[in-house]
Protein backbone atom coordinates (compact mmCIF):
# COMPACT_ATOMS: atom_id res chain seq x y z
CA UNK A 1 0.00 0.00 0.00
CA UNK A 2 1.82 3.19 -1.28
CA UNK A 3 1.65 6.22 1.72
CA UNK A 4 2.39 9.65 0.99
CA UNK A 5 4.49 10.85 3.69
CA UNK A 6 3.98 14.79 3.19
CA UNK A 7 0.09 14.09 2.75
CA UNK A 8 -0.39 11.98 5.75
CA UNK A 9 1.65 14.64 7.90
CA UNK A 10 -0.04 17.56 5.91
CA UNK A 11 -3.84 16.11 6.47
CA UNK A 12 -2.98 15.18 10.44
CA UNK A 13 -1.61 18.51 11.20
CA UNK A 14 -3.65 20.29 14.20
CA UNK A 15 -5.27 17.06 14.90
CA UNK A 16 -2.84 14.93 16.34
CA UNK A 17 -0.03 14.81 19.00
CA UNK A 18 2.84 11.87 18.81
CA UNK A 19 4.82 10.24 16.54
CA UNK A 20 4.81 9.25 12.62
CA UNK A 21 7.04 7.03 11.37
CA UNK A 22 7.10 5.64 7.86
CA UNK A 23 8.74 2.53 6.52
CA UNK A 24 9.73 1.39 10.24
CA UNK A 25 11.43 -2.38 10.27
CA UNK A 26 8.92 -4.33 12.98
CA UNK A 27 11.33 -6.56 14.08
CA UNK A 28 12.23 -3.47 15.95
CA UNK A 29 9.45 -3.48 17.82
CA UNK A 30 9.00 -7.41 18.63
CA UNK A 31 10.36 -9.64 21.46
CA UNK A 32 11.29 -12.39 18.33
CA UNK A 33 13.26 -9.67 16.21
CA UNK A 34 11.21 -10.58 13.56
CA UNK A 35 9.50 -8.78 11.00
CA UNK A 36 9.28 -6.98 8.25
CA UNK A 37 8.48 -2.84 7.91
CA UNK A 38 5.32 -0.94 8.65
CA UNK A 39 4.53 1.42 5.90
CA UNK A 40 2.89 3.43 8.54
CA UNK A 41 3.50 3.52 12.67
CA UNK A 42 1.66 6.09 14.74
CA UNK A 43 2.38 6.97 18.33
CA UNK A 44 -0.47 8.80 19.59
CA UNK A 45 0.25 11.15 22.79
CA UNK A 46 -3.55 11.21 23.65
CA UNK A 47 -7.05 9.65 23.18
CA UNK A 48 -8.15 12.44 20.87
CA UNK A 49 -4.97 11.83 18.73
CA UNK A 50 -5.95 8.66 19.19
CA UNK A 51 -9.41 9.15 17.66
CA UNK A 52 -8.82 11.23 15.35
CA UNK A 53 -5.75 8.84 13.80
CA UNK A 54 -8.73 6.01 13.63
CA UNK A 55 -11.20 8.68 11.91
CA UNK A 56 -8.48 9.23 9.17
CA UNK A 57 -7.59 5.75 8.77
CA UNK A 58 -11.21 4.64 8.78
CA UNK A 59 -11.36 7.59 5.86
CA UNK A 60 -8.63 6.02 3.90
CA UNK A 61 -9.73 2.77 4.10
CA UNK A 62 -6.54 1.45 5.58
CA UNK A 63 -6.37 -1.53 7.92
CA UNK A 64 -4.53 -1.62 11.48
CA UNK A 65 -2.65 -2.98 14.30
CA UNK A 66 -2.41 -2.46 17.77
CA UNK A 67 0.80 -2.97 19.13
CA UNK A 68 2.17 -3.15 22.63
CA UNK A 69 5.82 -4.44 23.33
CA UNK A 70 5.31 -7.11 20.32
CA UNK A 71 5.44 -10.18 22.10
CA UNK A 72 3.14 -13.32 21.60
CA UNK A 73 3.09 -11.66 17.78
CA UNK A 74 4.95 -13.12 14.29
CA UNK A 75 5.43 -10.19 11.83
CA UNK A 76 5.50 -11.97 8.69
CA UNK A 77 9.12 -10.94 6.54
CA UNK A 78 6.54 -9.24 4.08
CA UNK A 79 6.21 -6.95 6.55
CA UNK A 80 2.43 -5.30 7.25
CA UNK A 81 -0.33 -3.40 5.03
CA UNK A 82 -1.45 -0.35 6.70
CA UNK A 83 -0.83 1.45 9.81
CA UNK A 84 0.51 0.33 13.27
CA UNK A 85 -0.53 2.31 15.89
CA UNK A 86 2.33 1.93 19.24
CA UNK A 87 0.42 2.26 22.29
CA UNK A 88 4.12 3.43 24.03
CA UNK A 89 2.66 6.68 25.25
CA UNK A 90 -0.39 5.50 27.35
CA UNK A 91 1.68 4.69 30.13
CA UNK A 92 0.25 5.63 33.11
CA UNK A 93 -0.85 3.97 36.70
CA UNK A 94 -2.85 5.84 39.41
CA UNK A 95 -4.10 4.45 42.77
CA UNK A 96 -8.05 5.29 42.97
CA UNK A 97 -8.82 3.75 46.01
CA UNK A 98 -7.36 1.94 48.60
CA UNK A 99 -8.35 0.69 51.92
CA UNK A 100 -7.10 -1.98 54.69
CA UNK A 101 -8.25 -4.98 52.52
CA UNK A 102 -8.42 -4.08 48.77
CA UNK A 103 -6.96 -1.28 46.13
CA UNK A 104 -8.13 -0.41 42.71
CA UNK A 105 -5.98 0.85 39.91
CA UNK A 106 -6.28 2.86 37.25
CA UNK A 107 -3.61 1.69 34.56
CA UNK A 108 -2.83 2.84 31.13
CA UNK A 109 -2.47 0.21 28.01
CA UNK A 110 0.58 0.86 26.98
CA UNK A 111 2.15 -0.12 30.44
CA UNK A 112 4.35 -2.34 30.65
CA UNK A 113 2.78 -5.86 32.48
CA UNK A 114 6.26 -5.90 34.73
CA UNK A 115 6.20 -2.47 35.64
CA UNK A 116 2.92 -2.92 37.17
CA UNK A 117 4.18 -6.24 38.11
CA UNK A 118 6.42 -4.65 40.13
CA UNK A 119 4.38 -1.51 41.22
CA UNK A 120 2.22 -4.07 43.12
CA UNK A 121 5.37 -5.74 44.71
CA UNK A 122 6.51 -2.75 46.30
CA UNK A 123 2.59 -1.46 46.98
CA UNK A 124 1.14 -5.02 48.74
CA UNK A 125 -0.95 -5.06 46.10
CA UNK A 126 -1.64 -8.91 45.50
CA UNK A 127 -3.34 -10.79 42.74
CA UNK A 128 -0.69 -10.38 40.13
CA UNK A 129 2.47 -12.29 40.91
CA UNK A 130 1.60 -14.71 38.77
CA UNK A 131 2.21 -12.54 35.79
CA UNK A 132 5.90 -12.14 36.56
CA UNK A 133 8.30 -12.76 33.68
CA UNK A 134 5.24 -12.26 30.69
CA UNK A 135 7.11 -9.19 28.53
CA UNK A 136 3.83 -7.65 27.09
CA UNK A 137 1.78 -4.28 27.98
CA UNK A 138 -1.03 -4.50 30.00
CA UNK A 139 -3.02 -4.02 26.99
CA UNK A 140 -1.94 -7.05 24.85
CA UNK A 141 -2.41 -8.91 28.16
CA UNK A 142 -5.99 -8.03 28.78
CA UNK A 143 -7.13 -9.23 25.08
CA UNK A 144 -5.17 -12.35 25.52
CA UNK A 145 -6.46 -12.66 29.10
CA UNK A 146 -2.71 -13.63 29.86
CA UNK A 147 -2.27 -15.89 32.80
CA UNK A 148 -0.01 -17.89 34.79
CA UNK A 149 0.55 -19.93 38.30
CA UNK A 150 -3.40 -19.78 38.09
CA UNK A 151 -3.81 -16.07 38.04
CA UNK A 152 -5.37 -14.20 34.92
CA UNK A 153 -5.99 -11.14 34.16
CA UNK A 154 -10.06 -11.72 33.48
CA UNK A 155 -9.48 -11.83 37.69
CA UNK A 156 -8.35 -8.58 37.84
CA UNK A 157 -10.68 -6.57 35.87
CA UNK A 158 -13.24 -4.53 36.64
CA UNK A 159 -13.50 -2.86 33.68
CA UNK A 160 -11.80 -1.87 30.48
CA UNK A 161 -12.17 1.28 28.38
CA UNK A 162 -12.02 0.50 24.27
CA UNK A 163 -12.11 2.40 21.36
CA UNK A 164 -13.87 0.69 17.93
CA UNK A 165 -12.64 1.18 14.19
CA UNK A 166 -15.27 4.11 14.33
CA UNK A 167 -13.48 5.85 17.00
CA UNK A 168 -16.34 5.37 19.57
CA UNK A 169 -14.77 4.88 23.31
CA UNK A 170 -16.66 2.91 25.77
CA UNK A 171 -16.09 1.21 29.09
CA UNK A 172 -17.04 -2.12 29.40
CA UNK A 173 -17.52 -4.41 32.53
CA UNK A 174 -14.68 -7.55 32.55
CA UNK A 175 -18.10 -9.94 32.83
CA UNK A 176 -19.47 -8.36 29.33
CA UNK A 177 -15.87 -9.08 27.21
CA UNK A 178 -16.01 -13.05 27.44
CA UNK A 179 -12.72 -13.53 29.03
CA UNK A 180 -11.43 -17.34 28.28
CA UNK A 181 -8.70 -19.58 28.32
CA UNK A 182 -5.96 -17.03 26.47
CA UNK A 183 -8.31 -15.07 24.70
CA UNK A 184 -11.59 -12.43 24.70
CA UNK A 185 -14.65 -10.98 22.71
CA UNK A 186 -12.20 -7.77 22.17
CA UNK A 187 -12.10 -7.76 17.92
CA UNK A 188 -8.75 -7.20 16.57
CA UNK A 189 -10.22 -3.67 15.28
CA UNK A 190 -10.42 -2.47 19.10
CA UNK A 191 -8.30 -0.55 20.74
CA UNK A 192 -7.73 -0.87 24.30
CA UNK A 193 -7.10 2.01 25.81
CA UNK A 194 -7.31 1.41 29.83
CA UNK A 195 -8.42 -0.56 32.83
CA UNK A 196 -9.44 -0.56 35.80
CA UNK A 197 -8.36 -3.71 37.96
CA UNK A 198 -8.53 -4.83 41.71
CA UNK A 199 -6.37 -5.92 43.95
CA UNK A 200 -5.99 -7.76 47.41
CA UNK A 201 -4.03 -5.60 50.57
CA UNK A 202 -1.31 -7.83 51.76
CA UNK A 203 2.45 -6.81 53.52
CA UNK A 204 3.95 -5.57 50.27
CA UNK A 205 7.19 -8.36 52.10
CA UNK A 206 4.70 -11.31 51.46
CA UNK A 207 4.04 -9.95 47.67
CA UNK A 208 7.57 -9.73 46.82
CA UNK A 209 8.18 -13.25 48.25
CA UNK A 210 5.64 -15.06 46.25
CA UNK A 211 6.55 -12.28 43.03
CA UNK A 212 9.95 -13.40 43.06
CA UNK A 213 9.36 -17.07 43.78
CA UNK A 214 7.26 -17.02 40.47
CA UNK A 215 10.02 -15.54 39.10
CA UNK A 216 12.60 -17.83 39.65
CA UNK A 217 10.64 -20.85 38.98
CA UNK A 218 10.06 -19.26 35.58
CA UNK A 219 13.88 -18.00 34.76
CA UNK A 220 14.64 -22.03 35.47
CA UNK A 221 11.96 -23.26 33.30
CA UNK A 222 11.57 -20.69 30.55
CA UNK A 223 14.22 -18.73 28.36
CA UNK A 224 13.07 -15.60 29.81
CA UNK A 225 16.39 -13.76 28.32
CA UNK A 226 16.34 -14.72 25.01
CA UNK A 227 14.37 -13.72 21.89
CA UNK A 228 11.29 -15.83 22.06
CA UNK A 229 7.25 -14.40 21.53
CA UNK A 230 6.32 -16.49 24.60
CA UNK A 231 4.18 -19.98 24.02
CA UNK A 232 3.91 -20.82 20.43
CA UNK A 233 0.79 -23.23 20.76
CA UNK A 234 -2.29 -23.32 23.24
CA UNK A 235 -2.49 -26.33 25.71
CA UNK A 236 -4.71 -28.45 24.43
CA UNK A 237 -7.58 -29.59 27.44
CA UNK A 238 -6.29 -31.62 30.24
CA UNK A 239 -2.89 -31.16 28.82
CA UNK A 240 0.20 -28.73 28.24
CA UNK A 241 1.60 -28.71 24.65
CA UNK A 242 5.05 -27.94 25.91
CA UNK A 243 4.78 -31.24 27.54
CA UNK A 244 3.45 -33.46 24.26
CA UNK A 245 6.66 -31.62 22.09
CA UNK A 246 9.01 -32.45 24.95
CA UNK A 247 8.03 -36.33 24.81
CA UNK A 248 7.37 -35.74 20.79
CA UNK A 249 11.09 -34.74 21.06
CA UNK A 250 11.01 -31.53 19.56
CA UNK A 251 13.61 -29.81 21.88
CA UNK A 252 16.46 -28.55 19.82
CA UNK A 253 14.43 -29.12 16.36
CA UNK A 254 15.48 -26.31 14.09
CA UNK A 255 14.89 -24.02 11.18
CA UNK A 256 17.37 -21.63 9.97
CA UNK A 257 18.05 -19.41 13.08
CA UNK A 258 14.82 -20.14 15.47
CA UNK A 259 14.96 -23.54 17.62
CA UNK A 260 12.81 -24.99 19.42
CA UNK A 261 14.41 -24.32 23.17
CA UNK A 262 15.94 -27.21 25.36
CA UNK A 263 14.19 -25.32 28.67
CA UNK A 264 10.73 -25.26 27.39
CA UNK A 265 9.64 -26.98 24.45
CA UNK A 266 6.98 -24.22 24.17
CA UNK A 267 9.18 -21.54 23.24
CA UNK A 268 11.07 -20.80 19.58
CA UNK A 269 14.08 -18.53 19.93
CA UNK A 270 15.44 -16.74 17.51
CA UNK A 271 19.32 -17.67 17.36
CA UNK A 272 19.99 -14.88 15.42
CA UNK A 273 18.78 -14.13 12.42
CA UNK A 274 15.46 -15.76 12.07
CA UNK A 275 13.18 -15.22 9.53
CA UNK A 276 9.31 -15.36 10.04
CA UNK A 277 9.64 -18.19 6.99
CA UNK A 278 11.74 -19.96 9.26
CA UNK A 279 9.30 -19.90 12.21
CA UNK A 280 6.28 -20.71 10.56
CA UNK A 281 8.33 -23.56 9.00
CA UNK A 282 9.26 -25.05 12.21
CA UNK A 283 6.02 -24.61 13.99
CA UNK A 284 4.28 -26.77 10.90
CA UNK A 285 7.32 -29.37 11.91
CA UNK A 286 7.12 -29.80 15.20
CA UNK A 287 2.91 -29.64 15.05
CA UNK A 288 3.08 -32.51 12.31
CA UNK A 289 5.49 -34.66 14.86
CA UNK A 290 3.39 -33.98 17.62
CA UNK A 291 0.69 -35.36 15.65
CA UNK A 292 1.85 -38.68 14.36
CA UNK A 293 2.57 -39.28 18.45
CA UNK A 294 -0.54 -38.54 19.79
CA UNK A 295 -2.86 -37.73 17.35
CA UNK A 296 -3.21 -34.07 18.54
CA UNK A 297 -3.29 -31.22 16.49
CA UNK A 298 -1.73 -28.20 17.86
CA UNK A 299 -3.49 -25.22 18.04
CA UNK A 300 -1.10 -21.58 17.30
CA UNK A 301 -1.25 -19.33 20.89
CA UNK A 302 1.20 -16.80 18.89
CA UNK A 303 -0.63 -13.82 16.29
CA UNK A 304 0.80 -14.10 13.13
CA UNK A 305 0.44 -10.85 11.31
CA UNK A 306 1.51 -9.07 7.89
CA UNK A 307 1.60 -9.98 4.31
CA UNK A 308 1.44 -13.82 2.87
C-alpha cells in the first residue's frame, strides 16, 4: 500500500499529538526480532490523537494494528499493510482507592505488564504475581487474558475502556468481554485504551516473596532472556503442549536461526537471524510430529500478522 508521507503529515496537522514514522522495520518493535516494515507507525500522545488517527484511517480505508511491546506476535518478513498504531505513550498507573483490605488501579495500556508487576510488589498489592516474567503491555495482556501460576488477568478486571474502528470509546464491565482460556470478545479492530483492575491488601514483604518465587521458577523453566514471543501453541484440554513436544522430542528441532528451546519446548528462539519463513516452517514441523505421536493437532497461541 503506497503512503504519501507529506500528505499523511499535511492532512494530520492540528489534529494529532505523537509520533509518525514511515517505513519502520517491525522486528524493531517485537520480542522475536522478527518482522518486516510498517509502511505506517503512529504513536499517539492522547485519546483524541488517538481518535482522530482512527477517523483518518477509517477515511482512507486502511487496515490496522495495535501494538504493545510485540510479544506473543509473528510479523510476517513481508512486513504489514497499513498502519501500526504503538500504544508506548499510554503509560500511566494511578491508585483510585485503597483501603485496609483491597486497592483499585487505574492503569494505562501501553504499560508495561512488569512495571505494574512490580508496582504491586513494592505497593502489597496482591493478585498479580503470577504474571511475573510475561514481557507484554497490560493491553496485549488483557485481550489475551494472559495468565499464569493460576492467576489471569479476566481476575483482575473490573472494567476496560475500548475504542472501535469508528473511533467510539466505551467502558465495558470484565463480565461483558467473554474472558477465556488465552483469549476475549475484544475484535482485533479495538483498541484498548485502559483498565481498571482490583487488587488484594497484603504486607507488600509477602508480595515480593511469592513475586519473586514465580520468578525464579520461571527464569529455570523458561528462556526468559532470550528472543522468544512467549508460548507458540495453546495447551490443548487436560494437557500442556510444551509437555506433548518435549516427549514428541522436539527440543532442539530447528529451522534456519529459530529452535525450538531445550528449557521449554513451548518456546522458539530466535538464534539470530530468524526469519518469520523460518518460524512458521518449524512450527508446521514440530505440530506434524506432535501429531503422528498422539494424534493431537496443535493449536497456534502466537498472532501471526503481515503480508502472505
Amino acid at each position: 500500500m503506497e503512503i504519501n508521507e507529506q500528505q499523511w503529515r499535511e492532512e494530520l496537522k492540528g489534529m494529532y499529538q505523537g509520533h509518525i514514522g514511515f517505513n519502520v522495520l517491525m522486528k524493531d518493535y517485537t520480542t522475536l526480532g522478527i518482522g518486516g516494515s510498517a509502511g505506517l507507525f503512529m504513536t499517539p500522545d492522547d485519546p483524541l490523537s488517538m481518535r482522530n488517527l482512527v477517523a483518518m484511517l477509517k477515511k482512507k480505508k486502511m487496515p490496522f494494528f495495535t501494538l504493545g511491546k510485540g510479544s506473543n506476535i509473528l510479523v510476517r518478513d513481508e512486513g504489514i499493510d497499513g498502519a501500526v498504531i504503538f500504544t508506548h505513550a499510554f503509560d500511566r498507573i494511578e491508585v483510585l482507592k485503597e483501603d485496609t483490605n483491597k486497592a483499585e488501579l487505574f492503569v494505562e495500556a501501553g504499560v508495561p505488564l512488569q512495571r505494574l508487576v512490580n508496582f504491586c510488589k513494592e505497593q502489597g498489592f496482591a493478585g498479580i504475581e503470577g504474571l511475573t516474567g510475561i514481557p507484554g503491555t497490560v493491553g496485549g495482556a488483557i485481550c489475551c487474558n494472559a495468565g499464569s501460576y493460576g492467576s489471569e488477568m479476566k481476575d483482575l478486571l473490573i472494567s476496560v475502556a475500548i475504542m472501535d474502528a469508528d473511533g467510539r470509546l466505551e467502558r465495558f464491565k470484565a463480565e461483558g468481554l467473554g474472558f477465556r482460556y488465552r483469549g476475549s470478545d475484544i475484535l482485533p479492530t479495538d483498541i484498548v485504551l485502559s483498565a481498571n483492575l482490583i487488587f488484594k491488601r497484603d504486607e507488600p514483604g509477602a508480595v515480593a516473596k511469592r513475586t519473586d518465587g514465580f520468578f525464579r521458577e520461571k527464569v529455570q523453566s523458561q528462556p526468559v532472556s532470550e528472543r522468544s514471543a512467549g508460548c507458540v501453541f495453546r495447551n490443548p484440554e487436560g494437557t500442556s503442549a510444551g509437555r506433548l513436544m518435549d516427549e514428541a522430542g522436539c527440543k532442539g528441532m530447528r529451522q534456519g536461526d529459530i529452535e525450538v528451546s531445550a528449557l521449554h519446548a513451548n518456546f522458539f528462539v530466535n538464534r539470530g537471524s530468524g526469519t518469520a519463513s523460518d518460524y512458521l516452517a518449524l512450527m508446521e514441523s514440530v505440530s506434524e510430529v506432535v501429531r503422528k505421536k498422539f494424534g493431537i493437532t496443535l493449536e497456534p497461541e502466537i498472532w501471526v500478522i503481515g503480508r502472505a
